[in-house]
C-alpha atoms as a PDB file:
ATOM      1  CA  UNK A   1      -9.852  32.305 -52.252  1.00  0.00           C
ATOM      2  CA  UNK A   2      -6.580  32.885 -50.085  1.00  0.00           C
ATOM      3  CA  UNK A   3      -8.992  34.422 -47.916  1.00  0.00           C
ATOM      4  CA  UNK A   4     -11.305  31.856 -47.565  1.00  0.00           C
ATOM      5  CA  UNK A   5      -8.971  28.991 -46.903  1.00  0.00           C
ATOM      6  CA  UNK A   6      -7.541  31.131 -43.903  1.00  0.00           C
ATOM      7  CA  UNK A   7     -10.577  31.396 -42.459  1.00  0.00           C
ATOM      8  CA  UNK A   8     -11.151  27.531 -42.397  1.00  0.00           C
ATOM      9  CA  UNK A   9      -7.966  27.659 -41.038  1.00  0.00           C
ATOM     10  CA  UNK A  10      -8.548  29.997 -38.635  1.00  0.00           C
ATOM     11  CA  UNK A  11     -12.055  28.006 -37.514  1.00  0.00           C
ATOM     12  CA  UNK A  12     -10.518  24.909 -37.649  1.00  0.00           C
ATOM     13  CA  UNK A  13      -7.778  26.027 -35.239  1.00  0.00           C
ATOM     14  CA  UNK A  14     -10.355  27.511 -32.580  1.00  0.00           C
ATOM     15  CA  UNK A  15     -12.072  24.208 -33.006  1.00  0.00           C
ATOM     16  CA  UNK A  16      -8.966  22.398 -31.973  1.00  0.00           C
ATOM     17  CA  UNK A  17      -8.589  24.647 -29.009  1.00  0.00           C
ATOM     18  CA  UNK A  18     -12.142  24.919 -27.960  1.00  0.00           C
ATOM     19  CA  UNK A  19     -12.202  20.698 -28.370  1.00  0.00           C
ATOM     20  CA  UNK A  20      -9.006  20.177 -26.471  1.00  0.00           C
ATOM     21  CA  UNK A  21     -10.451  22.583 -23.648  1.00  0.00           C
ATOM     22  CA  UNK A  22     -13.619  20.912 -23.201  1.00  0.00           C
ATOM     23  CA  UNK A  23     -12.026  17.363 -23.119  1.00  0.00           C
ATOM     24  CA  UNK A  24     -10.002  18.638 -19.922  1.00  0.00           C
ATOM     25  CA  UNK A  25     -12.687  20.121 -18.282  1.00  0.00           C
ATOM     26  CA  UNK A  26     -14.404  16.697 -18.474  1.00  0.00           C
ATOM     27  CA  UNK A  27     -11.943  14.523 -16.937  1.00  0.00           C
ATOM     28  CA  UNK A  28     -11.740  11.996 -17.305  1.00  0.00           C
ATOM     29  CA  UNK A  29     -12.748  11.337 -20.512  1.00  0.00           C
ATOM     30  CA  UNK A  30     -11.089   7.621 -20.602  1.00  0.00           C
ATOM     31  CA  UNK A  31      -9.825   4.703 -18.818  1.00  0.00           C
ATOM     32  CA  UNK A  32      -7.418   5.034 -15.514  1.00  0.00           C
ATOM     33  CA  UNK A  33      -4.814   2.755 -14.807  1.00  0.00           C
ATOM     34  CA  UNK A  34      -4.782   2.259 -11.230  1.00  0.00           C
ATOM     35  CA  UNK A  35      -1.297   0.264 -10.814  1.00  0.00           C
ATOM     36  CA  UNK A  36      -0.480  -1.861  -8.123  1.00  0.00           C
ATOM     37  CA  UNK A  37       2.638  -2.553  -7.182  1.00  0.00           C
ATOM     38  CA  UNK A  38       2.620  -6.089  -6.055  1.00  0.00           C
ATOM     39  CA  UNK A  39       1.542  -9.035  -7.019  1.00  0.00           C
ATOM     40  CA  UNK A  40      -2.588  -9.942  -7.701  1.00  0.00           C
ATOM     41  CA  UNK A  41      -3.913 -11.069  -4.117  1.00  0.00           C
ATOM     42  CA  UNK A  42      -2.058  -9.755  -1.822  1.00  0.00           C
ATOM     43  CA  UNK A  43      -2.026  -7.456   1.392  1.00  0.00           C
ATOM     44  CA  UNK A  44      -2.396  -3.753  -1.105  1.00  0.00           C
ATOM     45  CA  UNK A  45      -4.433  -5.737  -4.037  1.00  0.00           C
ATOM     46  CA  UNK A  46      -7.148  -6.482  -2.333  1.00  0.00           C
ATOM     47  CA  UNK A  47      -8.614  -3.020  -1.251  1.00  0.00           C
ATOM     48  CA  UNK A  48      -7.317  -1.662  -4.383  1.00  0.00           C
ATOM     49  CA  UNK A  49     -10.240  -3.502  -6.453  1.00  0.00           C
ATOM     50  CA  UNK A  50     -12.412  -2.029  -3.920  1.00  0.00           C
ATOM     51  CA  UNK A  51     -11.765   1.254  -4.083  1.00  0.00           C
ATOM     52  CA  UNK A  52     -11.382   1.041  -8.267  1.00  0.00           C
ATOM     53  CA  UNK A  53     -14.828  -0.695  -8.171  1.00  0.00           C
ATOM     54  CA  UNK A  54     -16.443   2.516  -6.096  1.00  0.00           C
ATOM     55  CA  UNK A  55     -14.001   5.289  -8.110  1.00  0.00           C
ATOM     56  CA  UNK A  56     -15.868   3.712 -11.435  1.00  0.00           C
ATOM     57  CA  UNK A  57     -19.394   4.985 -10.441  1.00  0.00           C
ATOM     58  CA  UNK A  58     -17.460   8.451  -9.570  1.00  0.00           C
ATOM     59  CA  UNK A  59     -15.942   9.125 -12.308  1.00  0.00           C
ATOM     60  CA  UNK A  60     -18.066   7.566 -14.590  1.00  0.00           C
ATOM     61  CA  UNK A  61     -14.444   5.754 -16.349  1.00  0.00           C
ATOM     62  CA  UNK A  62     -13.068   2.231 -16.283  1.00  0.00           C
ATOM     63  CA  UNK A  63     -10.591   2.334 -13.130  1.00  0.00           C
ATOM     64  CA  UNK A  64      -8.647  -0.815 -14.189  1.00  0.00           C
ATOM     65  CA  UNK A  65      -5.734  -2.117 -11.734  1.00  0.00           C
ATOM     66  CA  UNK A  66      -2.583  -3.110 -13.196  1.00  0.00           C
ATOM     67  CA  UNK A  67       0.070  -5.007 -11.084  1.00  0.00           C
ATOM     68  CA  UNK A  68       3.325  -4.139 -11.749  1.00  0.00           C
ATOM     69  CA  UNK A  69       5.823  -6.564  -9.196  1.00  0.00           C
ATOM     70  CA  UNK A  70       9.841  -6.291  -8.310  1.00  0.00           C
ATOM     71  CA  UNK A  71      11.857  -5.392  -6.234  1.00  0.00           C
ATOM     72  CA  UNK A  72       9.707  -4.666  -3.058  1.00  0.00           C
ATOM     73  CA  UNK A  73       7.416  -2.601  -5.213  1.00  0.00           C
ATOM     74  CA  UNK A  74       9.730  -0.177  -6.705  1.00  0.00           C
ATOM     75  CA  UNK A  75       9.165  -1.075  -9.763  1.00  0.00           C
ATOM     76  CA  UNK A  76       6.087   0.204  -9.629  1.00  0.00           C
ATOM     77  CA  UNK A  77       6.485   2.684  -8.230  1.00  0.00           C
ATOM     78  CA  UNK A  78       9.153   3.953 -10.321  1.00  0.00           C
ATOM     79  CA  UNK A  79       6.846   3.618 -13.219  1.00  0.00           C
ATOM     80  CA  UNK A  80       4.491   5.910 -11.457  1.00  0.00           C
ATOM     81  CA  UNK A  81       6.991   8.403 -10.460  1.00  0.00           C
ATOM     82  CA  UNK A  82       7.469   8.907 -14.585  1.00  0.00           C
ATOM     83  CA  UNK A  83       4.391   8.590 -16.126  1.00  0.00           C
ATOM     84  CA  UNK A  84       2.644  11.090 -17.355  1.00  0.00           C
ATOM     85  CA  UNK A  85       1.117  13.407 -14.923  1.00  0.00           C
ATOM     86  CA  UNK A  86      -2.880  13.703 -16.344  1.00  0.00           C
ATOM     87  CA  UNK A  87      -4.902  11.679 -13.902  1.00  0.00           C
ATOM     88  CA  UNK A  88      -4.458   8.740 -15.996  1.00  0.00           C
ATOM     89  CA  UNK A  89      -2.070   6.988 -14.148  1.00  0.00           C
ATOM     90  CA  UNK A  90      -2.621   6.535 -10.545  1.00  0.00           C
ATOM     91  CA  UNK A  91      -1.038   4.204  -8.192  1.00  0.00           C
ATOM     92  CA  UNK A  92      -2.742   2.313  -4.871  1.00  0.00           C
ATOM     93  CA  UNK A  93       0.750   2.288  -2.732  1.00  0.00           C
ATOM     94  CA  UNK A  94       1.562   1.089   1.213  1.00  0.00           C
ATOM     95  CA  UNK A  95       4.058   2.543   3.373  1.00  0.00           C
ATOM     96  CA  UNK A  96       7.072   0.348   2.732  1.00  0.00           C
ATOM     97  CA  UNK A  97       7.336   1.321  -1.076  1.00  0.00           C
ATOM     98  CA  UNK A  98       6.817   4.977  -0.736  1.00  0.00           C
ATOM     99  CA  UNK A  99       8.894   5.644   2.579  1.00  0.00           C
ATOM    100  CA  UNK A 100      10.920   2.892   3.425  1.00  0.00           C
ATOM    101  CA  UNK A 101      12.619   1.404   0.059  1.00  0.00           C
ATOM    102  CA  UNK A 102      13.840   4.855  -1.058  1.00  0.00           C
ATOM    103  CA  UNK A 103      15.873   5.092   1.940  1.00  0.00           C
ATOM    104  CA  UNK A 104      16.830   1.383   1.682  1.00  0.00           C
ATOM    105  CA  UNK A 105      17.376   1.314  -2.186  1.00  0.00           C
ATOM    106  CA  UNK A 106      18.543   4.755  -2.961  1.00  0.00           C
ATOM    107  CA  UNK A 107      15.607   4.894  -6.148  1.00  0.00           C
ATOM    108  CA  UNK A 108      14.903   7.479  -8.381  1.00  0.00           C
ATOM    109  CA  UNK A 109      11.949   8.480  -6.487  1.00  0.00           C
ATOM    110  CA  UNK A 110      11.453  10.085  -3.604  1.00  0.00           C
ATOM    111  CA  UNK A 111       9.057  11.921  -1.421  1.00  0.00           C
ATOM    112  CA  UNK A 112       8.941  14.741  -4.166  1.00  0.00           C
ATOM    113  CA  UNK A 113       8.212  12.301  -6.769  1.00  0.00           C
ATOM    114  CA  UNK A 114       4.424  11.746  -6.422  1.00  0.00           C
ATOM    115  CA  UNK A 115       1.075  13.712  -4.887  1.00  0.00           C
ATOM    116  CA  UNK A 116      -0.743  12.117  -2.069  1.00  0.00           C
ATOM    117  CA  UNK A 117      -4.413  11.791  -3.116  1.00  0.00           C
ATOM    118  CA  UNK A 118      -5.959  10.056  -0.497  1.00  0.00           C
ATOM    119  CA  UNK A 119      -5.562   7.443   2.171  1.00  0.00           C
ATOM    120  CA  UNK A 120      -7.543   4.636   1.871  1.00  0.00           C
ATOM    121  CA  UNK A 121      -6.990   1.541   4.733  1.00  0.00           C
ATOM    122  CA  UNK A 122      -4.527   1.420   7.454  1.00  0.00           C
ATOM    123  CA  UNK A 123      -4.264  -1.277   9.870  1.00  0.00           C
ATOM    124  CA  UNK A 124      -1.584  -2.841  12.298  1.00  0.00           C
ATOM    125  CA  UNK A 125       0.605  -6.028  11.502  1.00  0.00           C
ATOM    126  CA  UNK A 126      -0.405  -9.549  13.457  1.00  0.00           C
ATOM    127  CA  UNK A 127       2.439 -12.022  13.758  1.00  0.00           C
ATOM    128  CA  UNK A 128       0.812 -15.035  12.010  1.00  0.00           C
ATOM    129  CA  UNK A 129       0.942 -18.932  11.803  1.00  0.00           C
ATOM    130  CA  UNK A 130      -0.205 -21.477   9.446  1.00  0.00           C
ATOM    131  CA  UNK A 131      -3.251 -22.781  11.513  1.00  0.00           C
ATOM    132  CA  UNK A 132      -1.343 -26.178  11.511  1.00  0.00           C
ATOM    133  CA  UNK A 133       1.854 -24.986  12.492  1.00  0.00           C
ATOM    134  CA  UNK A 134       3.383 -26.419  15.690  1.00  0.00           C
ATOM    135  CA  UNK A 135       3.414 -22.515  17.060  1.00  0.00           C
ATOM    136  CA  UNK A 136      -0.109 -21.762  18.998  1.00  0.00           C
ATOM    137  CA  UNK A 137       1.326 -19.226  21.389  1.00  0.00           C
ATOM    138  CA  UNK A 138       3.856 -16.227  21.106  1.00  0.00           C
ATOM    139  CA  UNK A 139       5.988 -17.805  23.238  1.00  0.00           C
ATOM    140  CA  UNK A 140       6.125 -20.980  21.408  1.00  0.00           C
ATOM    141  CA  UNK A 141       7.412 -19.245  18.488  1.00  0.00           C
ATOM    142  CA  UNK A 142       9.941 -17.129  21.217  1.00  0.00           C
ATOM    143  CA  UNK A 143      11.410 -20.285  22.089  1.00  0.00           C
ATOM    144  CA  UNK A 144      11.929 -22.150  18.593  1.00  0.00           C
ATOM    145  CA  UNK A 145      13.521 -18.515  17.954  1.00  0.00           C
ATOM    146  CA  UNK A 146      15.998 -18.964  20.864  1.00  0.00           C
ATOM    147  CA  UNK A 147      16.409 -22.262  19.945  1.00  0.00           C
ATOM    148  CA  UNK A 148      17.099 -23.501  16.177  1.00  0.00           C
ATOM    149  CA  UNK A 149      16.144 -20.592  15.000  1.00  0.00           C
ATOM    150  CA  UNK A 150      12.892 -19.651  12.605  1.00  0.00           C
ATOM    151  CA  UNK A 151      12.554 -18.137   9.125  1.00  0.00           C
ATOM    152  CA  UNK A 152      10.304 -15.093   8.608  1.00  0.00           C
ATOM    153  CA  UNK A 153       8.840 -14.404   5.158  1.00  0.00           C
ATOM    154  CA  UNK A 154       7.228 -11.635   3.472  1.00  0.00           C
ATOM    155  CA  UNK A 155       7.446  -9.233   0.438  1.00  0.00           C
ATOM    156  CA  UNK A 156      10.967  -8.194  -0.573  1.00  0.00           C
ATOM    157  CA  UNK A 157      14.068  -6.644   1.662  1.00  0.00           C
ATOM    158  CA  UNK A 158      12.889  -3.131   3.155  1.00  0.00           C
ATOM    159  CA  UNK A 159       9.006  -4.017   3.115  1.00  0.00           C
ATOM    160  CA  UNK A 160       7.618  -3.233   5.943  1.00  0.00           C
ATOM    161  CA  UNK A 161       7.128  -7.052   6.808  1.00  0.00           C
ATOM    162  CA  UNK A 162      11.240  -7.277   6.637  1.00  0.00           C
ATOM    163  CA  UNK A 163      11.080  -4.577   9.135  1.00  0.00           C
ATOM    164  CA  UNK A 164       8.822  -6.337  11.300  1.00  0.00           C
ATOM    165  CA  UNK A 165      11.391  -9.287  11.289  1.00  0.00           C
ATOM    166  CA  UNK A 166      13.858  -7.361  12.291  1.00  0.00           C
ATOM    167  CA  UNK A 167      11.824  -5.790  15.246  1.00  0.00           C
ATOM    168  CA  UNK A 168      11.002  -9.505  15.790  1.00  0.00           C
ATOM    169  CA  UNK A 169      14.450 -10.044  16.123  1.00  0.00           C
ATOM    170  CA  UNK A 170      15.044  -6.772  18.389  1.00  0.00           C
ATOM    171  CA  UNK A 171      12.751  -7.903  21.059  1.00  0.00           C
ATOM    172  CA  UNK A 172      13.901 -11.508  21.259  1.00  0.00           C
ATOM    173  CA  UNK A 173      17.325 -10.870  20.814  1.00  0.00           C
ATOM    174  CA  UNK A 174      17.956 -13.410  17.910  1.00  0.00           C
ATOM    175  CA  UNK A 175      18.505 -12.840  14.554  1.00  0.00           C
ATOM    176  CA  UNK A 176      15.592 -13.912  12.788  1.00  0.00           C
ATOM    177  CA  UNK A 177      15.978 -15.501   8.970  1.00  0.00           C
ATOM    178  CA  UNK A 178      13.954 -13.848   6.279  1.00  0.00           C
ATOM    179  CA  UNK A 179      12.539 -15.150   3.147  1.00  0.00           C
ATOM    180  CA  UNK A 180      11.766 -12.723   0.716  1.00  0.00           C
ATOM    181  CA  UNK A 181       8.673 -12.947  -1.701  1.00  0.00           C
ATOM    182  CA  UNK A 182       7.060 -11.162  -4.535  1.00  0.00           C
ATOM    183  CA  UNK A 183       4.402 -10.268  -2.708  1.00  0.00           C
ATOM    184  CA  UNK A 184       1.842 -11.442   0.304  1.00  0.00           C
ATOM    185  CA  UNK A 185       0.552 -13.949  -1.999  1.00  0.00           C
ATOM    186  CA  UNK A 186       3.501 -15.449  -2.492  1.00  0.00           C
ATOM    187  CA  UNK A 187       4.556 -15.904   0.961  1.00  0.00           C
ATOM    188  CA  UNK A 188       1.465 -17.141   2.120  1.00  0.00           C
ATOM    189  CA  UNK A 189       2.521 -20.335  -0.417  1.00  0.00           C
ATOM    190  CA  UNK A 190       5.472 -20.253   1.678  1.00  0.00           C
ATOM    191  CA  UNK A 191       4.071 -20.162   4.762  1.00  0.00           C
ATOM    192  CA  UNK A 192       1.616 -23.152   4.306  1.00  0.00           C
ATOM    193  CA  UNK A 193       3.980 -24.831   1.950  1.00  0.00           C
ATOM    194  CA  UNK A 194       6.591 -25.382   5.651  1.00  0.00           C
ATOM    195  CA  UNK A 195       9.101 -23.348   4.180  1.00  0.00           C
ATOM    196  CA  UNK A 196       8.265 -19.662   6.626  1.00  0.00           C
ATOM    197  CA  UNK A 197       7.399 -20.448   9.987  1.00  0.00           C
ATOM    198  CA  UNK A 198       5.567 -16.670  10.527  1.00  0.00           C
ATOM    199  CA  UNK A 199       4.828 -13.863   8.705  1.00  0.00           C
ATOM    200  CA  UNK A 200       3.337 -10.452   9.011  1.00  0.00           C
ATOM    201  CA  UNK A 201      -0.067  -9.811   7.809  1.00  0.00           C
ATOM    202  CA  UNK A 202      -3.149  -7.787   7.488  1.00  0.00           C
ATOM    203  CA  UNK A 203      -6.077  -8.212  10.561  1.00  0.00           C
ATOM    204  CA  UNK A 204      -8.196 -10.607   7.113  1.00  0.00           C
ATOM    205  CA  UNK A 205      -5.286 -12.909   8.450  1.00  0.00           C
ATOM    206  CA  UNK A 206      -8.380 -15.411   9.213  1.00  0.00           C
ATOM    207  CA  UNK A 207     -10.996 -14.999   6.744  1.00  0.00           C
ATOM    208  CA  UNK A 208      -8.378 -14.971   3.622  1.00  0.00           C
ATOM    209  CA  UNK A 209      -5.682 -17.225   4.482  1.00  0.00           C
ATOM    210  CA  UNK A 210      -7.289 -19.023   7.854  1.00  0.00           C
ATOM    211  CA  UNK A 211      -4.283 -18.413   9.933  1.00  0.00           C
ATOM    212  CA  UNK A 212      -3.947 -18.126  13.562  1.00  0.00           C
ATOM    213  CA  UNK A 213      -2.711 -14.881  14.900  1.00  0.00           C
ATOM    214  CA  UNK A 214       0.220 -14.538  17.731  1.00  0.00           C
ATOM    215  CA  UNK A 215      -0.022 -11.438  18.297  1.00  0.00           C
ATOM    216  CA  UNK A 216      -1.170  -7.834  17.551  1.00  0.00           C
ATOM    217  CA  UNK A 217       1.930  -5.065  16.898  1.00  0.00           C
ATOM    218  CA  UNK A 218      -0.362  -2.900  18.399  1.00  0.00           C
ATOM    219  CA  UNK A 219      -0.937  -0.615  21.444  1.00  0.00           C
ATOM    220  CA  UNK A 220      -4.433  -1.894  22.093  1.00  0.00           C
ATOM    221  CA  UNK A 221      -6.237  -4.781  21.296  1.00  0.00           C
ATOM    222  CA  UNK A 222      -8.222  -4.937  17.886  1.00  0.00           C
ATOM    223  CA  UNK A 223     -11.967  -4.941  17.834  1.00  0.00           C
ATOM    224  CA  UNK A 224     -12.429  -7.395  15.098  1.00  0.00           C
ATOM    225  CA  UNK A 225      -9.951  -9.722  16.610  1.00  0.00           C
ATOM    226  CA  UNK A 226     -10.047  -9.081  20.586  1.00  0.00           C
ATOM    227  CA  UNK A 227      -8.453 -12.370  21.976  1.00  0.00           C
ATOM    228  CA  UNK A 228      -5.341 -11.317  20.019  1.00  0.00           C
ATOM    229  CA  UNK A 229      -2.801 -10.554  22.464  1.00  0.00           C
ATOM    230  CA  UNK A 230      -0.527  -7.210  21.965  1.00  0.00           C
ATOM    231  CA  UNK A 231       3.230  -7.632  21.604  1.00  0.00           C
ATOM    232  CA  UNK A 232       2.943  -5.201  24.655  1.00  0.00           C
ATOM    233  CA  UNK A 233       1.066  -8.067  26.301  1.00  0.00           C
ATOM    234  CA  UNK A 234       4.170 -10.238  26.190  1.00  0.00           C
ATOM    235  CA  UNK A 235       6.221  -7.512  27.376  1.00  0.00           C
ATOM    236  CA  UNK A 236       7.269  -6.059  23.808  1.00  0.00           C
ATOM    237  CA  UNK A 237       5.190  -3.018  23.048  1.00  0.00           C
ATOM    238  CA  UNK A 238       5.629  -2.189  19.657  1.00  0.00           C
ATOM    239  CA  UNK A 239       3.281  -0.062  16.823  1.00  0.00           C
ATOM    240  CA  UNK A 240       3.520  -1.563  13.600  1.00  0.00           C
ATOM    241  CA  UNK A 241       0.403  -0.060  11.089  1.00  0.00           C
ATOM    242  CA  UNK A 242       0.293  -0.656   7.130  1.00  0.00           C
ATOM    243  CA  UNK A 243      -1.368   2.276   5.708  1.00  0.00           C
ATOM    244  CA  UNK A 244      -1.250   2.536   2.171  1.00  0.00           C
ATOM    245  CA  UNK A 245      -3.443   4.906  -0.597  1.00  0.00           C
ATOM    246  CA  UNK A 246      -3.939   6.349  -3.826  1.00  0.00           C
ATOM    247  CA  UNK A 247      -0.636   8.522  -5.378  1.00  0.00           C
ATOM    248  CA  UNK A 248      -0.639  10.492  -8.361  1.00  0.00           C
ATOM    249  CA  UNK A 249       2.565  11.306 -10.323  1.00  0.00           C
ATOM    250  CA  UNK A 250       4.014  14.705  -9.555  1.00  0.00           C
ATOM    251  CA  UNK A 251       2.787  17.399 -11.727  1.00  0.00           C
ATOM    252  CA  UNK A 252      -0.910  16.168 -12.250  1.00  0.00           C
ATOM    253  CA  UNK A 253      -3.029  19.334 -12.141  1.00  0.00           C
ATOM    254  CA  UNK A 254      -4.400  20.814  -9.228  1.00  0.00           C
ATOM    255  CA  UNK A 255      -8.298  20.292 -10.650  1.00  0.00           C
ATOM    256  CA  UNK A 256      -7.419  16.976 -11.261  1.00  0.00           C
ATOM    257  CA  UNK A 257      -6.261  16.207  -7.974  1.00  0.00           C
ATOM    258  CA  UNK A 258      -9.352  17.799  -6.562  1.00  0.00           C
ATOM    259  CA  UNK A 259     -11.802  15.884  -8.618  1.00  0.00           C
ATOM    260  CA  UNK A 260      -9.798  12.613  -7.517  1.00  0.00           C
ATOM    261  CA  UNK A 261      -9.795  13.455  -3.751  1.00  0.00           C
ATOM    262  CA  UNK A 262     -13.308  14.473  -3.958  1.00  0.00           C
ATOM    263  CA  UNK A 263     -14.207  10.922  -6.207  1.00  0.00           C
ATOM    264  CA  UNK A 264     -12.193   9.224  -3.349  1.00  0.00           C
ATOM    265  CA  UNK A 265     -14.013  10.619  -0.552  1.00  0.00           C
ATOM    266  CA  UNK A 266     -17.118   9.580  -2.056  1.00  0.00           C
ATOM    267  CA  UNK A 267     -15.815   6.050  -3.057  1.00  0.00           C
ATOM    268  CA  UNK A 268     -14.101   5.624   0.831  1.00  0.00           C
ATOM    269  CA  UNK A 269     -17.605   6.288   2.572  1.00  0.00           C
ATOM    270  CA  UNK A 270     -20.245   4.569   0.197  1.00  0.00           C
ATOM    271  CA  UNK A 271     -22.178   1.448   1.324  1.00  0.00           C
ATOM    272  CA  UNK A 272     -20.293  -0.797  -1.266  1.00  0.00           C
ATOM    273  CA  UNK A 273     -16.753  -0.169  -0.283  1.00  0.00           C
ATOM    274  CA  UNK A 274     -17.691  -0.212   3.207  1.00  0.00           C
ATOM    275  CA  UNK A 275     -19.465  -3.620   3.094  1.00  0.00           C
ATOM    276  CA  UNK A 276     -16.227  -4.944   0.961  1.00  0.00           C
ATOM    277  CA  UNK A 277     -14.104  -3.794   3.488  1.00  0.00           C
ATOM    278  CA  UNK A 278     -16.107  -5.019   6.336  1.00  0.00           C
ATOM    279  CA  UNK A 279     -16.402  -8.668   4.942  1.00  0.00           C
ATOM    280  CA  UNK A 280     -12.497  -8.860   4.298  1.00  0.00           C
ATOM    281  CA  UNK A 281     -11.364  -7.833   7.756  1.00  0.00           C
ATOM    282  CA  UNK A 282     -10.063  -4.777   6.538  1.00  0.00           C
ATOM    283  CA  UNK A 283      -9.757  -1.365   7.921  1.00  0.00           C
ATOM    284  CA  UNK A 284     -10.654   1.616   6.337  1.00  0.00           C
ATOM    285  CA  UNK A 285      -9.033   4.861   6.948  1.00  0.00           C
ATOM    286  CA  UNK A 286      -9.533   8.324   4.824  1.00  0.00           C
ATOM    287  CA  UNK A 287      -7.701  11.350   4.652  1.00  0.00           C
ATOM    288  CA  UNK A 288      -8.129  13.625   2.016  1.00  0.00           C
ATOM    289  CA  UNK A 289      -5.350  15.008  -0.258  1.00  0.00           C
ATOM    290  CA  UNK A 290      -3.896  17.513   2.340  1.00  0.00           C
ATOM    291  CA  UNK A 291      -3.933  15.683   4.938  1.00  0.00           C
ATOM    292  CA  UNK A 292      -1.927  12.456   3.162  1.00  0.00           C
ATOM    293  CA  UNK A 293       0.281  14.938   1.971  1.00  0.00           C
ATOM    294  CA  UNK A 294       1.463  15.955   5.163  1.00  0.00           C
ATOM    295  CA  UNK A 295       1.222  12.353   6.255  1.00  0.00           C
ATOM    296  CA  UNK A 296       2.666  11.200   3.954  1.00  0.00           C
ATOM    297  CA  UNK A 297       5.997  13.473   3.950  1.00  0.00           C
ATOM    298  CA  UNK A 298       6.172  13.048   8.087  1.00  0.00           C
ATOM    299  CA  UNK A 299       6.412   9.124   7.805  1.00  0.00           C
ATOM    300  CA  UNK A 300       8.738   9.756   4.780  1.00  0.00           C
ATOM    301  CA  UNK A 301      11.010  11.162   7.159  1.00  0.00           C
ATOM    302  CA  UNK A 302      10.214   9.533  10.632  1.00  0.00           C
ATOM    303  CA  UNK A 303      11.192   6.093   9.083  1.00  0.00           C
ATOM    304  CA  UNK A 304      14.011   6.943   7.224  1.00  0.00           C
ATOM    305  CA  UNK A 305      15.654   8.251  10.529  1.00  0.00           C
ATOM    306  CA  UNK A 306      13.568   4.542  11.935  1.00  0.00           C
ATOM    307  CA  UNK A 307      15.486   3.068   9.607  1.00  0.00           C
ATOM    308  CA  UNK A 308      19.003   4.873  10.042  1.00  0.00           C
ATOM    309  CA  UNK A 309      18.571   4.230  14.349  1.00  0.00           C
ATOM    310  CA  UNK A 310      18.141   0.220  13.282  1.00  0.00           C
ATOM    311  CA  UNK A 311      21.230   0.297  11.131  1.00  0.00           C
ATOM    312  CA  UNK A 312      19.687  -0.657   8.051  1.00  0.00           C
ATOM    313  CA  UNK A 313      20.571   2.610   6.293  1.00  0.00           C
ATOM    314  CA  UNK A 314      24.076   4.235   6.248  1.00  0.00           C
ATOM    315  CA  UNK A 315      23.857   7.970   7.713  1.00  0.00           C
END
């Protein structure tokens, strides 16, 4: 009898193990939480649905975004940086919340915190208008600047729109007000409600919004938009690109990592992502999981010292 029962035992354990081995070998074998860490419709939201639509058909699981707002996006992101680390919870995360606000905020995160997986879109910042604004020319809004002054708005202190202002601000040699917002949504509403007289935004500036660009904080011209002046045009070069990707907390396993950069890959050059991106005025750039991962730990530290040299961060 005793016998008996520890052989159940004994079968029932090598179950368990067999059972708990095969589930990892098939990740994923549920839904992924893809969080976001702004608000719904804005500048990162938009190309996360994208991508979560194509990483669906990849990984044959729900990829369902969650936005998780505060504080510039380090809320978010400090949710990620704890969660557990199984390939279940992934984040879709720009520049300015990953290496700008830890330098600006001193959060419990850092560049250690989470594993690059891939880069998804990158694109460079247009100084933008309301299309009824009184500004139709950079210099219009130089002058207003010089004169009584404009209000810049954007996504919280340390974003990389704030930053922009403060380049803004730099070149003109004014100190430029800044509004701060949840989110791009949000200061779009400002922008077109009179309260912002320019933002920062994304090159779907037109087809989302229908807003009239200034400029281009670029060192060419843009393809999609090519009467777009440069800021270098008006004698103020400047290189100001939003890149932004999917992260995975630190500590997810290195097969997992691989079968996400490998599902991303897939999802970044298939004909529906593509066409998505394409229609929204959006840019699509890929690197794969090495690659971000040294990108991602050389703008960590480039714009932290950025950063210090602007006096926004103690040394």
């Amino acid at each position: 009898m005793m016998n008996s029962v520890l052989k159940t035992l004994c079968s029932a354990a090598a179950l368990t193990i067999c059972t708990a081995g095969a589930a990892w070998a098939e990740y994923p074998d549920r839904t992924i939480s893809l969080m976001v860490p702004f608000a719904a419709g804005g500048g990162a939201d938009v190309p996360a649905r994208f991508i979560a639509e194509e990483l669906e058909k990849e990984l044959g699981q729900s990829v369902v975004v969650s936005n998780v707002t505060g504080a510039g996006g380090t809320v978010g992101a400090t949710q990620l940086s704890t969660a557990t680390a199984d390939g279940y919870s992934l984040g879709f995360m720009p520049v300015g919340t990953t290496t700008t606000q830890p330098h600006l905020r001193g959060t419990s995160y850092g560049v250690d915190s989470f594993i690059p997986i891939c880069m998804v879109a990158s694109g460079p910042f247009y100084l933008v208008v309301d299309a009824d604004s009184e500004f139709k020319t950079w210099e219009d809004l130089e002058a207003k600047a010089k004169g009584d002054g404009i209000t810049f708005t954007g996504a919280a202190p340390g974003s990389l729109a704030h930053v922009t202002s403060v380049a803004l601000g730099a070149m003109w040699g004014v100190d430029v007000g800044y509004l701060p917002t949840k989110g791009g949504g949000d200061a779009m509403n400002e922008l077109k409600g009179g309260r912002a007289d320019a933002t920062a935004w994304f090159s779907d500036f037109d087809v989302r919004f229908g807003l009239n660009a200034l400029a281009i904080f670029a060192p060419e011209r843009s393809e999609i938009h090519p009467d777009v002046p440069t800021s270098g045009d008006k004698g103020h070069p400047a290189d100001i690109a939003v890149w932004m990707g999917v992260f995975a907390p630190a500590g997810t396993p290195d097969d997992v990592v691989a079968k996400l950069d490998s599902a991303c890959e897939a999802a970044i050059t298939s004909e529906g992502f593509t066409a998505n991106m394409e229609k929204a005025n959006r840019e699509i750039r890929h690197m794969n999981a090495d690659e971000f991962g040294a990108f991602f730990r050389k703008a960590f530290e480039e714009n932290g010292e950025l950063l210090r040299n602007a006096g926004l961060v103690k040394n």
